[in-house]
Each structure stands twice: as C-alpha cells, then as structure tokens.
Protein backbone atom coordinates (compact mmCIF):
# COMPACT_ATOMS: atom_id res chain seq x y z
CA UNK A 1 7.41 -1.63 28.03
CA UNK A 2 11.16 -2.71 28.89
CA UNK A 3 12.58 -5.35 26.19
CA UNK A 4 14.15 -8.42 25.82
CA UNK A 5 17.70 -7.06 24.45
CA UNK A 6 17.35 -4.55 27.18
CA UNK A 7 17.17 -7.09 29.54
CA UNK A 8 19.96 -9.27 28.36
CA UNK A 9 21.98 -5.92 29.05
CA UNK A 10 20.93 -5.35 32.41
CA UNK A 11 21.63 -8.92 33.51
CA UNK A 12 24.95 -9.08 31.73
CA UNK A 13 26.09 -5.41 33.38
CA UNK A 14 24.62 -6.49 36.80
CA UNK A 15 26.30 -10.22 36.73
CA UNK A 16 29.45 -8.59 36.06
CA UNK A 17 29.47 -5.74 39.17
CA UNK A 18 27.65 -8.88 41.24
CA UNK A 19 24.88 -6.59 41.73
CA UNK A 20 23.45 -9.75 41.06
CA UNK A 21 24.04 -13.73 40.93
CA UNK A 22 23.24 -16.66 39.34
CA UNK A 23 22.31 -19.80 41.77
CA UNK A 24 20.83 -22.90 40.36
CA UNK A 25 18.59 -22.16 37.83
CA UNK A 26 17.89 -18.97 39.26
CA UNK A 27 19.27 -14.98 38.79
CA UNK A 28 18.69 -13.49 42.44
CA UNK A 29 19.70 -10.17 43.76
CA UNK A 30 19.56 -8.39 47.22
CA UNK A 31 16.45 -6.60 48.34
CA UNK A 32 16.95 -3.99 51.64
CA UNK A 33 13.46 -5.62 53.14
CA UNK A 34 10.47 -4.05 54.16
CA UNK A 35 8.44 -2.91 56.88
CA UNK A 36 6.38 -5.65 59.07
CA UNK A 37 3.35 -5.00 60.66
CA UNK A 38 1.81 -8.02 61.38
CA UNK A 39 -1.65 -8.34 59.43
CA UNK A 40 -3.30 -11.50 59.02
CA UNK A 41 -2.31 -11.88 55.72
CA UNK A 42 1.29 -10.06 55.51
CA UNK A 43 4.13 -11.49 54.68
CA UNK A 44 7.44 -10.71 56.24
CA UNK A 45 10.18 -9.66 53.33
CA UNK A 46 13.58 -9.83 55.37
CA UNK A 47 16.47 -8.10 53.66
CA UNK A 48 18.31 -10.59 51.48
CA UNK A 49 18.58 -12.27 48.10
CA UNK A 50 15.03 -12.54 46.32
CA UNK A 51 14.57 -14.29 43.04
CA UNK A 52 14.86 -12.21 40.12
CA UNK A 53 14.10 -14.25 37.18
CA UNK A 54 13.38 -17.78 36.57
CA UNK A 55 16.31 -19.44 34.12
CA UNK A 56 14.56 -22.72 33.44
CA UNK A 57 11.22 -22.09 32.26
CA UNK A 58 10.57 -21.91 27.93
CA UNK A 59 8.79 -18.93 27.98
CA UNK A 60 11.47 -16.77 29.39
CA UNK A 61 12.83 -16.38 25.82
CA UNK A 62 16.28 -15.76 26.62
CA UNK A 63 19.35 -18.12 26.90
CA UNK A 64 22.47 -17.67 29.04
CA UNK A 65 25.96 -18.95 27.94
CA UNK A 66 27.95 -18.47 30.69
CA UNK A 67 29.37 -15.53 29.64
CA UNK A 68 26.15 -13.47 28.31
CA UNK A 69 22.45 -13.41 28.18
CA UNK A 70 20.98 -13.32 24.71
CA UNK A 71 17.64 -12.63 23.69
CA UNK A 72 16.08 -15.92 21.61
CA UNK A 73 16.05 -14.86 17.67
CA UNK A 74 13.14 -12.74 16.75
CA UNK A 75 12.49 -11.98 20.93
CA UNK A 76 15.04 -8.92 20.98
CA UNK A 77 11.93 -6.39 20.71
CA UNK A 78 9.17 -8.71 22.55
CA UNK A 79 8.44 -7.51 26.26
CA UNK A 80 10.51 -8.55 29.29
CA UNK A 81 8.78 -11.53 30.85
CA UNK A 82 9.36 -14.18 33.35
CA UNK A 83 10.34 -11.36 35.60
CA UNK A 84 9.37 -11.61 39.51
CA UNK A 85 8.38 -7.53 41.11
CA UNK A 86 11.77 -7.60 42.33
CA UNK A 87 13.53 -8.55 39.32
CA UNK A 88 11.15 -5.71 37.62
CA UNK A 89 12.11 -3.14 40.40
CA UNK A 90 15.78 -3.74 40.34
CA UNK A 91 15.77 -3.36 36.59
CA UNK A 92 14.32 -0.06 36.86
CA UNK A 93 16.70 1.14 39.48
CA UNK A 94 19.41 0.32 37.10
CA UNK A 95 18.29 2.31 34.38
CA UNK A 96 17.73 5.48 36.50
CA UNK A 97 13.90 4.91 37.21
CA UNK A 98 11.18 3.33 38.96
CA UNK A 99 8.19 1.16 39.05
CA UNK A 100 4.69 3.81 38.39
CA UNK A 101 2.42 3.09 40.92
CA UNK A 102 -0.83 2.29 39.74
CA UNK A 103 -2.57 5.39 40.20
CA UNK A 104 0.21 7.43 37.55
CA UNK A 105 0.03 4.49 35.70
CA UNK A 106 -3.86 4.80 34.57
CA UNK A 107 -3.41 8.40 33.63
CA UNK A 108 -0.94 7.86 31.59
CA UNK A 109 -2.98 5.53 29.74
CA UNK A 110 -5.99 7.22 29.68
CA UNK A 111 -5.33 10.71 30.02
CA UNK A 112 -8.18 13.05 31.93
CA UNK A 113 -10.88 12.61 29.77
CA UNK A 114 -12.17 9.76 31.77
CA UNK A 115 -11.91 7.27 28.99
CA UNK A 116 -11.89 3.56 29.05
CA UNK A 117 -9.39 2.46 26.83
CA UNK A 118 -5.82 3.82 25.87
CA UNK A 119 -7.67 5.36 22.67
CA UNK A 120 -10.66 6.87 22.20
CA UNK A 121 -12.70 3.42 20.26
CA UNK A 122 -12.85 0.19 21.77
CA UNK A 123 -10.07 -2.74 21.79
CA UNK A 124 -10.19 -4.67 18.27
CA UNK A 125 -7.66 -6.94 16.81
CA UNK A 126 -5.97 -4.27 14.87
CA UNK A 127 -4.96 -1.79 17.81
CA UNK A 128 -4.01 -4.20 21.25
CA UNK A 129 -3.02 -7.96 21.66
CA UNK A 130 -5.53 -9.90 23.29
CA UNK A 131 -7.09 -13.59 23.61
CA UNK A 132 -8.57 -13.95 20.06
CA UNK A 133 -7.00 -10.98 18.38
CA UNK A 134 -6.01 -12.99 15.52
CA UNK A 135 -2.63 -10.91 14.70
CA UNK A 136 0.19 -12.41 12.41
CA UNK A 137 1.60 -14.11 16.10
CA UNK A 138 -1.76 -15.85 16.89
CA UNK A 139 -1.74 -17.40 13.11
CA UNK A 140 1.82 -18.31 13.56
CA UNK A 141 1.22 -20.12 17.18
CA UNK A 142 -2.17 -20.75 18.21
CA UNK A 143 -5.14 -19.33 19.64
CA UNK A 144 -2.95 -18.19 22.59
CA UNK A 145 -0.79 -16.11 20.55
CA UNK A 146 2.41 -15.00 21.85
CA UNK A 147 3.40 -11.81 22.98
CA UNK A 148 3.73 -8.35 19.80
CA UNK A 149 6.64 -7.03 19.61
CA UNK A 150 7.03 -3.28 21.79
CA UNK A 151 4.87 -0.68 19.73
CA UNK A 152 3.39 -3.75 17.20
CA UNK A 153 0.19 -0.98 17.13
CA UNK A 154 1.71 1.86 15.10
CA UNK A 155 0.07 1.88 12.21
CA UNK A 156 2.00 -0.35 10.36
CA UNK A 157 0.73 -3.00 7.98
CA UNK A 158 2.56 -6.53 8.65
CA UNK A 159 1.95 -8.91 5.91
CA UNK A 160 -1.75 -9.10 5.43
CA UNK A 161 -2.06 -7.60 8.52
CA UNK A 162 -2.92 -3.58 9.12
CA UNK A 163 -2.81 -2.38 12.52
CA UNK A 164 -4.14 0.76 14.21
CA UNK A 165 -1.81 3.32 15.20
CA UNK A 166 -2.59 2.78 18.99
CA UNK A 167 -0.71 5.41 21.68
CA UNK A 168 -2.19 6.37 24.94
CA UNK A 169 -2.88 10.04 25.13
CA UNK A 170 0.39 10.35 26.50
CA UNK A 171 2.00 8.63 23.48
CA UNK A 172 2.64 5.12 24.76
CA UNK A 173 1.93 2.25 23.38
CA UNK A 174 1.03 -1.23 24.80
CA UNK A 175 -1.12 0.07 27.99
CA UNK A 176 -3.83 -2.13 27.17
CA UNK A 177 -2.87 -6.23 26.41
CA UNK A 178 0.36 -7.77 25.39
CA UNK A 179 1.72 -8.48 28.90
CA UNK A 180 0.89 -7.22 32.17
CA UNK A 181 3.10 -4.54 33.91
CA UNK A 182 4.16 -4.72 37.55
CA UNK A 183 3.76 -1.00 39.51
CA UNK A 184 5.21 -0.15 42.84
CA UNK A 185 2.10 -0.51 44.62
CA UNK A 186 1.75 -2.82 47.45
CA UNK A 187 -1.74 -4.59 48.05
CA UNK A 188 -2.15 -2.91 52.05
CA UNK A 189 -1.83 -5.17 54.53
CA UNK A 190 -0.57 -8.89 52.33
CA UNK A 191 2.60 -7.23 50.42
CA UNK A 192 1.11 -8.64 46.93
CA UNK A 193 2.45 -6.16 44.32
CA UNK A 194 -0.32 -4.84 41.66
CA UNK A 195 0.06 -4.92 38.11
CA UNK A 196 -1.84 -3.04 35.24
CA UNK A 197 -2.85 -3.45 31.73
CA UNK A 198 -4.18 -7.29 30.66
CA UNK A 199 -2.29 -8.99 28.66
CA UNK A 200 -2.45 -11.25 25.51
CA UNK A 201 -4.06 -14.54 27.44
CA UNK A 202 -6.90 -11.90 28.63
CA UNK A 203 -10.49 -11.10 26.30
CA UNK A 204 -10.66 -7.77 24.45
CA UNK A 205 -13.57 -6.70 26.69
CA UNK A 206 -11.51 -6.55 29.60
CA UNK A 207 -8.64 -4.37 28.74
CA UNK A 208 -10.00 -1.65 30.60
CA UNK A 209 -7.45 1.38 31.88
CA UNK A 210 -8.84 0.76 35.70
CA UNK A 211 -8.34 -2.85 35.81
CA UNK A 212 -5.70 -4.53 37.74
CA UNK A 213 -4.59 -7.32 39.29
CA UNK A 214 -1.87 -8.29 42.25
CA UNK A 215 0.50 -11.12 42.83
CA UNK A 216 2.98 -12.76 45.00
CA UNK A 217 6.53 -10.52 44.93
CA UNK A 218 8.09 -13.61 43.47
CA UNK A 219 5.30 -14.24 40.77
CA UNK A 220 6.60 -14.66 37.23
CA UNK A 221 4.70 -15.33 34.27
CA UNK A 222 5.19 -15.40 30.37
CA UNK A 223 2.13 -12.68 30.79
CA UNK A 224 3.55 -10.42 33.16
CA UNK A 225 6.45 -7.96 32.33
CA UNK A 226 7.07 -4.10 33.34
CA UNK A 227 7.27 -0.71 32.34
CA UNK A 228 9.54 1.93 34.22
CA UNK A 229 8.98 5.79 34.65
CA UNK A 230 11.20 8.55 35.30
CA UNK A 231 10.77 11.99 36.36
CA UNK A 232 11.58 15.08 34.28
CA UNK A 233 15.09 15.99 35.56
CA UNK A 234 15.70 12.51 36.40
C-alpha cells in the first residue's frame, strides 16, 4: 500500500513540474478522458482537470505549507488516503506503475489455492485491521480505530500488543482491512472505479479476498487508499 511520506513526495515533485495544481482547497491534475458510449447510467469523463485530493478535510493527514506537503507526525508510514481514482492513478503513473485491476489483484492476495483470506486462518485482531480489532490504534482512538501503519502485521509485538506475521502468499501485506485500494477496473457501463480489500471501518467476517466494492472516480475517503503494481522489466 502507497504511504503518506510517499505521497507528500509525489505531490511536492508534481506541483513543482505543474504536472499538477493546487485550486482552492483542492490538488487537481489533467486526465486525457475516456470513451462515451451512452448507457443509462454512464457518465461522460471529458479530458481535463479532475480532482486529485481533497486539502480541507481532517482525515487527509497531511498539511501543505506553501512550499511542501508534509505528512502529520506519526502518519509518515500510515496508508495514502483521501485520494480520489484519479489522484490514485496519477500517482502510480508517476512512480513507473499502474493501478491492478481487480482480477490480478485477488491472486495476489490469495494465491491459487482458492483460499479466502490473505493467509491460510481466518481474520483475528492480531493479523488485519478491522471494525473491533482492538489493536494499540483502536485503544488509542476509539472503537473506529484509525488506520495501522503499512506492514503493522509482521510479527511484531507493539506494547502489549503481538501481532501475526500476516503476508499474502505473494508476500504482501495489508490485502485484507486497513483501507480499501482503488484498481483500474471500471464498473461496465456507469464508469464507477472498483476497489478491493475492506478496510478498518469494515467487520472481520467480511474481509474476504473476492469482495469488492465501486465508487464515483472522484470518491475520497479516510478508508479508501491504493496500491500500485508493476511488471517485471518495468
């Protein structure tokens, strides 16, 4: 899952080539547009500026002081969020790769074997971030927790608390809770972009590899964030 710091250096690089722009409260940045075909419930995406990333809402972690974008204390290593699909697919494209679509994205969390979760047992508080988990965050914060930071699952033991080292059988972690993560995929025939993995406001139960969800291109949320992919070669 793509961080916080490396965020703040992807909109600080891109600000300065003008790649993208700051207007209002808002970082926007150009999109080519896309095919049109008419369905009931399609929406036209013209080429032009789309919104990025939301600068005025609390959850985005990260502060901008005219000059740079830093990472609120303790968020460096927390997963990107507040971050629209095209904010999520430009970011990728800057780094060399792309959005999964959904399909590579569930075999890299499961593997072949047909399994339901990222590891072989079931979701429990010690190996994925969910509602009710009750890691060190959710004592900290609330019920609601907040989000782990990237790889919290490792193994490690955390003040009182002793996680489960958690990667998928491709050896990633955080496929299953902690945030959402936008793919490339477009819902056919409404352009909503689908997103994989649950996230930390979502029960245990349904962090299941094959579940997804889809939202608006210009949906943010402090539960949604993004993981890029890249070929070998690439």
């Amino acid at each position: 899952i793509s961080t916080q710091i490396w965020r703040s250096h992807f909109l600080d690089d891109t600000l300065a080539t003008e790649a993208i722009k700051i207007v209002g409260d808002q970082v926007v940045g150009y999109h080519p547009g896309e095919e049109f075909q008419g369905y009931d419930h399609e929406e036209e995406i013209p080429a032009g500026d789309w919104l990025h990333v939301p600068l005025n809402e609390t959850c985005l972690r990260l502060q901008y002081d005219s000059k740079n974008f830093i990472p609120l204390r303790g968020y460096e290593n927390r997963p990107m969020v507040q971050v629209t699909w095209f904010g999520a697919k430009s970011y990728c494209v800057f780094i060399g790769g792309r959005l999964p679509i959904k399909v590579k994205w569930e075999k890299a969390a499961r593997g072949t074997n047909g399994r339901s979760f990222p590891r072989e047992h079931e979701i429990q508080p010690e190996n994925a971030n969910f509602y009710g988990s009750h890691d060190i965050f959710e004592k900290l914060i609330g019920k609601l927790g907040d989000t782990t930071t990237v790889g919290f699952y490792n193994g490690n033991t955390y003040d009182d608390f002793q996680t489960i080292d958690s990667p998928s059988p491709s050896g990633l972690y955080d496929m299953a809770g902690n945030v959402w993560q936008w793919t490339g995929d477009i819902y056919e025939g409404a352009h909503y972009r689908y997103m994989c993995g649950e996230s930390k406001a979502d029960y245990g139960y349904n962090l299941r590899v094959w579940t997804r969800n889809h939202a608006h291109h210009e949906y943010f949320s402090p539960h949604v964030g993004l993981r890029c992919v890249r070929s070998p070669g690439d």
